[in-house]
C-alpha atoms as a PDB file:
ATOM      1  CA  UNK A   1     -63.737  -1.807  55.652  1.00  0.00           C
ATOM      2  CA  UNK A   2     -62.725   1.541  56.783  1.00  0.00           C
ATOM      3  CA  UNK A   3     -60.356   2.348  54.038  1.00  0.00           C
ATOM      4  CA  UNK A   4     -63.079   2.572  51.056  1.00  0.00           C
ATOM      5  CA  UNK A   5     -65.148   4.764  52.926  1.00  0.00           C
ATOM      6  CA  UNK A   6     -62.275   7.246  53.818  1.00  0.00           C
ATOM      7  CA  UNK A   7     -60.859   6.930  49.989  1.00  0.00           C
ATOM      8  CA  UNK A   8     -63.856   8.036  48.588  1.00  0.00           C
ATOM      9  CA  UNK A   9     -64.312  10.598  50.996  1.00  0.00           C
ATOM     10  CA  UNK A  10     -61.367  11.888  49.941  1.00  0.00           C
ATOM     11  CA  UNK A  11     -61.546  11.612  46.327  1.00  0.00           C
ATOM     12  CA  UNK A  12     -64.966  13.860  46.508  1.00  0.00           C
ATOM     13  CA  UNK A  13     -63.318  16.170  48.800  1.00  0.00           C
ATOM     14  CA  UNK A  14     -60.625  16.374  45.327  1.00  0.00           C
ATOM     15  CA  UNK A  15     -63.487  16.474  42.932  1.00  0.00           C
ATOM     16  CA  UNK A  16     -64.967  19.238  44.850  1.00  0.00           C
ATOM     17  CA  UNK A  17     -61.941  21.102  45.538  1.00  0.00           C
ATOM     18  CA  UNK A  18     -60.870  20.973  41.328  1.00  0.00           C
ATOM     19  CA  UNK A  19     -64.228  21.877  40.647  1.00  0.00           C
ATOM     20  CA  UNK A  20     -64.165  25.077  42.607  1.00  0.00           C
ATOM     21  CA  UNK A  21     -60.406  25.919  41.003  1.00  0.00           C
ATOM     22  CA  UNK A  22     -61.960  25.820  37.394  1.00  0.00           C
ATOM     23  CA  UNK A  23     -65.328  27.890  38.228  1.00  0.00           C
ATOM     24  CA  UNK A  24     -64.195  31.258  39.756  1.00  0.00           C
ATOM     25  CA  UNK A  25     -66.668  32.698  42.457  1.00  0.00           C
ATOM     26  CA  UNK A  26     -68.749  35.301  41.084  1.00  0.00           C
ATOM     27  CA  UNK A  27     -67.732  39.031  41.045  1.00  0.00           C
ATOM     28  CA  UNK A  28     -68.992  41.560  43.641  1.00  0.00           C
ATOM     29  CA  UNK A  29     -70.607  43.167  40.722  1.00  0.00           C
ATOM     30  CA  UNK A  30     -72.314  40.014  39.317  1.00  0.00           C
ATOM     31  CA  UNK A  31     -73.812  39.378  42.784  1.00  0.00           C
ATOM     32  CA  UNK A  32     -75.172  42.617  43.067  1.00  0.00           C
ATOM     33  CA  UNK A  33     -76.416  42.263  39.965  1.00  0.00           C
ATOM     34  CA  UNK A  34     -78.239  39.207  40.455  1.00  0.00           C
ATOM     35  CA  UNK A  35     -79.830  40.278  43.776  1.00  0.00           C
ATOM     36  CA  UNK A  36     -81.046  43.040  41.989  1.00  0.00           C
ATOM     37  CA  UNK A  37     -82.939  41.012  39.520  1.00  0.00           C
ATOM     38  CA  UNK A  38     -84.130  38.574  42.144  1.00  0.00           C
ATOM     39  CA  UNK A  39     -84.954  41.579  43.882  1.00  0.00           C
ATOM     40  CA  UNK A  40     -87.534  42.721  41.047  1.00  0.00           C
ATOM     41  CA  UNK A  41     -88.609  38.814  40.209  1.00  0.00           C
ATOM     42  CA  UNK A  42     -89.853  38.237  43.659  1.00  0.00           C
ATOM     43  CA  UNK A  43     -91.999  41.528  43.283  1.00  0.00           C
ATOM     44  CA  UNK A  44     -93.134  40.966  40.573  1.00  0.00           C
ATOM     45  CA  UNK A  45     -93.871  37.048  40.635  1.00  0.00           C
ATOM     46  CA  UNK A  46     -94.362  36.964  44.448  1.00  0.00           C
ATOM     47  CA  UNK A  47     -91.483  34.223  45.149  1.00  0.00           C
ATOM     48  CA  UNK A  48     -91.071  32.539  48.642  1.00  0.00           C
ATOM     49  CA  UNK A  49     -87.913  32.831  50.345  1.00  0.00           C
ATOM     50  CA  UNK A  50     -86.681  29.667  49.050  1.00  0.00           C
ATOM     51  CA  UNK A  51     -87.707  30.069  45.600  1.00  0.00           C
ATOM     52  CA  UNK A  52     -85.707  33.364  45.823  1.00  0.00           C
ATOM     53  CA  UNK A  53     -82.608  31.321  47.135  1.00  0.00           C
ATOM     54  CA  UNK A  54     -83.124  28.300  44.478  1.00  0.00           C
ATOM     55  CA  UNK A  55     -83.590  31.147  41.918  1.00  0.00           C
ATOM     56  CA  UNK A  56     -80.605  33.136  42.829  1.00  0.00           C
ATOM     57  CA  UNK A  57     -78.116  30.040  42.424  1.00  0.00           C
ATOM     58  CA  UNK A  58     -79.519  29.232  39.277  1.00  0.00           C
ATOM     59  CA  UNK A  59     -78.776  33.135  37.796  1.00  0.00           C
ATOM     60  CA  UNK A  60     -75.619  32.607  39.199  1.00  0.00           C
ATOM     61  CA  UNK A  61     -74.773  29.793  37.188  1.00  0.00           C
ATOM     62  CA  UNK A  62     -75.884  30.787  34.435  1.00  0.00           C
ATOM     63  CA  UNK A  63     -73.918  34.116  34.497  1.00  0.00           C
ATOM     64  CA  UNK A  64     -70.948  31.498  35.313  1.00  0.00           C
ATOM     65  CA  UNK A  65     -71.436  29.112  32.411  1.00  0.00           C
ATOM     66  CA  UNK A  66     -71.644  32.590  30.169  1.00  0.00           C
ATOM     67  CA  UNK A  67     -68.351  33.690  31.526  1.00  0.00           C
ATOM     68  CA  UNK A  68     -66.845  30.734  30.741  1.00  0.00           C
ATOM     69  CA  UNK A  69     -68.299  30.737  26.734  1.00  0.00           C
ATOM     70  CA  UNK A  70     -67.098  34.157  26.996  1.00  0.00           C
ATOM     71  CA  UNK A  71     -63.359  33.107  27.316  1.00  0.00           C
ATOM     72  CA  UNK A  72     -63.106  29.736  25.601  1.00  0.00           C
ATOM     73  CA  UNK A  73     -65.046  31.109  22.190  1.00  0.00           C
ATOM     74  CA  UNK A  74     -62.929  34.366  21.941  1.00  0.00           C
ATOM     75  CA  UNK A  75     -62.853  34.528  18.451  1.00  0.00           C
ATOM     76  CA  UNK A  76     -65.409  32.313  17.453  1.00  0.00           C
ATOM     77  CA  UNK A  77     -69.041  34.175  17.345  1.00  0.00           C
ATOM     78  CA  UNK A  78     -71.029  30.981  15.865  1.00  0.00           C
ATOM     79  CA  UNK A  79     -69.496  28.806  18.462  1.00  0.00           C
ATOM     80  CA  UNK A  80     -70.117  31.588  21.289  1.00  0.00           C
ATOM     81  CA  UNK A  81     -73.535  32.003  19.724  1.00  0.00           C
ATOM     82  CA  UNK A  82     -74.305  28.267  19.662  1.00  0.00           C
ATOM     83  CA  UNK A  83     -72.994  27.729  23.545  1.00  0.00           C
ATOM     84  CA  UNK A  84     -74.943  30.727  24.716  1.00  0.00           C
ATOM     85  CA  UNK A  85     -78.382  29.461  23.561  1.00  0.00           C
ATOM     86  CA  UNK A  86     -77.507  26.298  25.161  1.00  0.00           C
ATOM     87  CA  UNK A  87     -76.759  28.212  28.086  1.00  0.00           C
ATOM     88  CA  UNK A  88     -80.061  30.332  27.980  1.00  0.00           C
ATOM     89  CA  UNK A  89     -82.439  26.799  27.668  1.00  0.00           C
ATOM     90  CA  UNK A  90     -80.628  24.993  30.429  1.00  0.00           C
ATOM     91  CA  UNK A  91     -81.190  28.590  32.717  1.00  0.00           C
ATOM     92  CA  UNK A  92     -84.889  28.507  31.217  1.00  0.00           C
ATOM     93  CA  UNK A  93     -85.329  25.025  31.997  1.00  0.00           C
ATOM     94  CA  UNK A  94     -84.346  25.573  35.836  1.00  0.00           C
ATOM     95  CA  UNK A  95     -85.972  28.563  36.454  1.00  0.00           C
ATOM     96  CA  UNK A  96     -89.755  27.029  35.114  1.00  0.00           C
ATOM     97  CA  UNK A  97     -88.529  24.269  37.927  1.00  0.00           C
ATOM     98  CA  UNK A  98     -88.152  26.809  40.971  1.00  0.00           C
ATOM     99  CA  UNK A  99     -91.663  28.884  39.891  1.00  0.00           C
ATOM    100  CA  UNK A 100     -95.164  27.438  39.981  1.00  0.00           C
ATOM    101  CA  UNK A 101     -96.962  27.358  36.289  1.00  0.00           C
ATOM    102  CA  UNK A 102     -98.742  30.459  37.199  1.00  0.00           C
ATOM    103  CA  UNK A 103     -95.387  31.799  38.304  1.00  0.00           C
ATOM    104  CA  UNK A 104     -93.632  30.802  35.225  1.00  0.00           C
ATOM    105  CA  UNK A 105     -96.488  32.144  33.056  1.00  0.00           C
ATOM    106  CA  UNK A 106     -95.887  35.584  34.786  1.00  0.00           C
ATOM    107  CA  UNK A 107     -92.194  35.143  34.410  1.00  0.00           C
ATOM    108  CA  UNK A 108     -93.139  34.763  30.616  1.00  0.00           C
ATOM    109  CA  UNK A 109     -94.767  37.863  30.277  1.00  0.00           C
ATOM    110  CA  UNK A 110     -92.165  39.824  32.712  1.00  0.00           C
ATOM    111  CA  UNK A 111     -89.081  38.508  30.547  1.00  0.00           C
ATOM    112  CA  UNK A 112     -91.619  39.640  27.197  1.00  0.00           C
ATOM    113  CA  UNK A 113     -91.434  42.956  28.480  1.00  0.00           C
ATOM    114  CA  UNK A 114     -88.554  43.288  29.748  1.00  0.00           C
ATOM    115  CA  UNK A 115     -86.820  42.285  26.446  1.00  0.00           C
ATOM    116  CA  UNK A 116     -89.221  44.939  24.741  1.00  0.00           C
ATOM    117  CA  UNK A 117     -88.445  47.532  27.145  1.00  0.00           C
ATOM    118  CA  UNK A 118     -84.332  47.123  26.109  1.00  0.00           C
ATOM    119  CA  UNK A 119     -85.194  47.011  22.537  1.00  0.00           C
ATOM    120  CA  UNK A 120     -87.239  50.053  23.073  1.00  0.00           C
ATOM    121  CA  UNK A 121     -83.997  51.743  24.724  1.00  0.00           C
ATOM    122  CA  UNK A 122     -81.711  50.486  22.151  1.00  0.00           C
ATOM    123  CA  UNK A 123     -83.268  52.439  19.475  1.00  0.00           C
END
């Protein structure tokens, strides 16, 4: 009886263990980086402590899953393209689950700006 229980205990411990070998931990710099822009969200949108927690692991995964489509579409733009915008919906779709609507309207208008004010720069 004891033996299933301990075998799949240790396959997950294995699942878990390849898992973390193929997704690198996140730079120094890309942690800063998202702190800094949970930082400004939970000024701006007034975020709980655990929304800023829930918020921060999605950002980090999503700055993971880029990374990734960085290295396995090298040389491919439509196919880095394609995976990116996947990438971008699936972060989307996570964050409107962490904020409250009136939070995620807000969030809508913050990322409006935002985009404007880098397009603004850019030129």
């Amino acid at each position: 009886m004891k033996k299933p229980v301990i075998f799949l205990a240790l396959l997950g411990l294995t699942a878990v263990g390849a898992r973390a070998q193929t997704t690198p931990p996140p730079t120094p710099a890309v942690q800063a980086a998202v702190a800094s822009q949970v930082k400004r969200m939970a000024q701006e949108l007034s975020l709980t402590p655990d929304q800023q927690t829930r918020l921060r692991q999605v950002l980090l995964l999503t700055r993971q899953h880029m990374d990734a489509d960085r290295t396995a579409h090298q040389g491919d733009p439509a196919g880095l393209q394609t995976a990116m915008a996947f990438d971008r919906a699936k972060s989307e779709e996570l964050i409107q689950k962490v904020l409250t609507p009136a939070q995620y309207a807000q969030y809508q208008q913050y990322k409006a700006a935002r985009i404007g004010q880098l397009h603004t720069t850019a030129h």
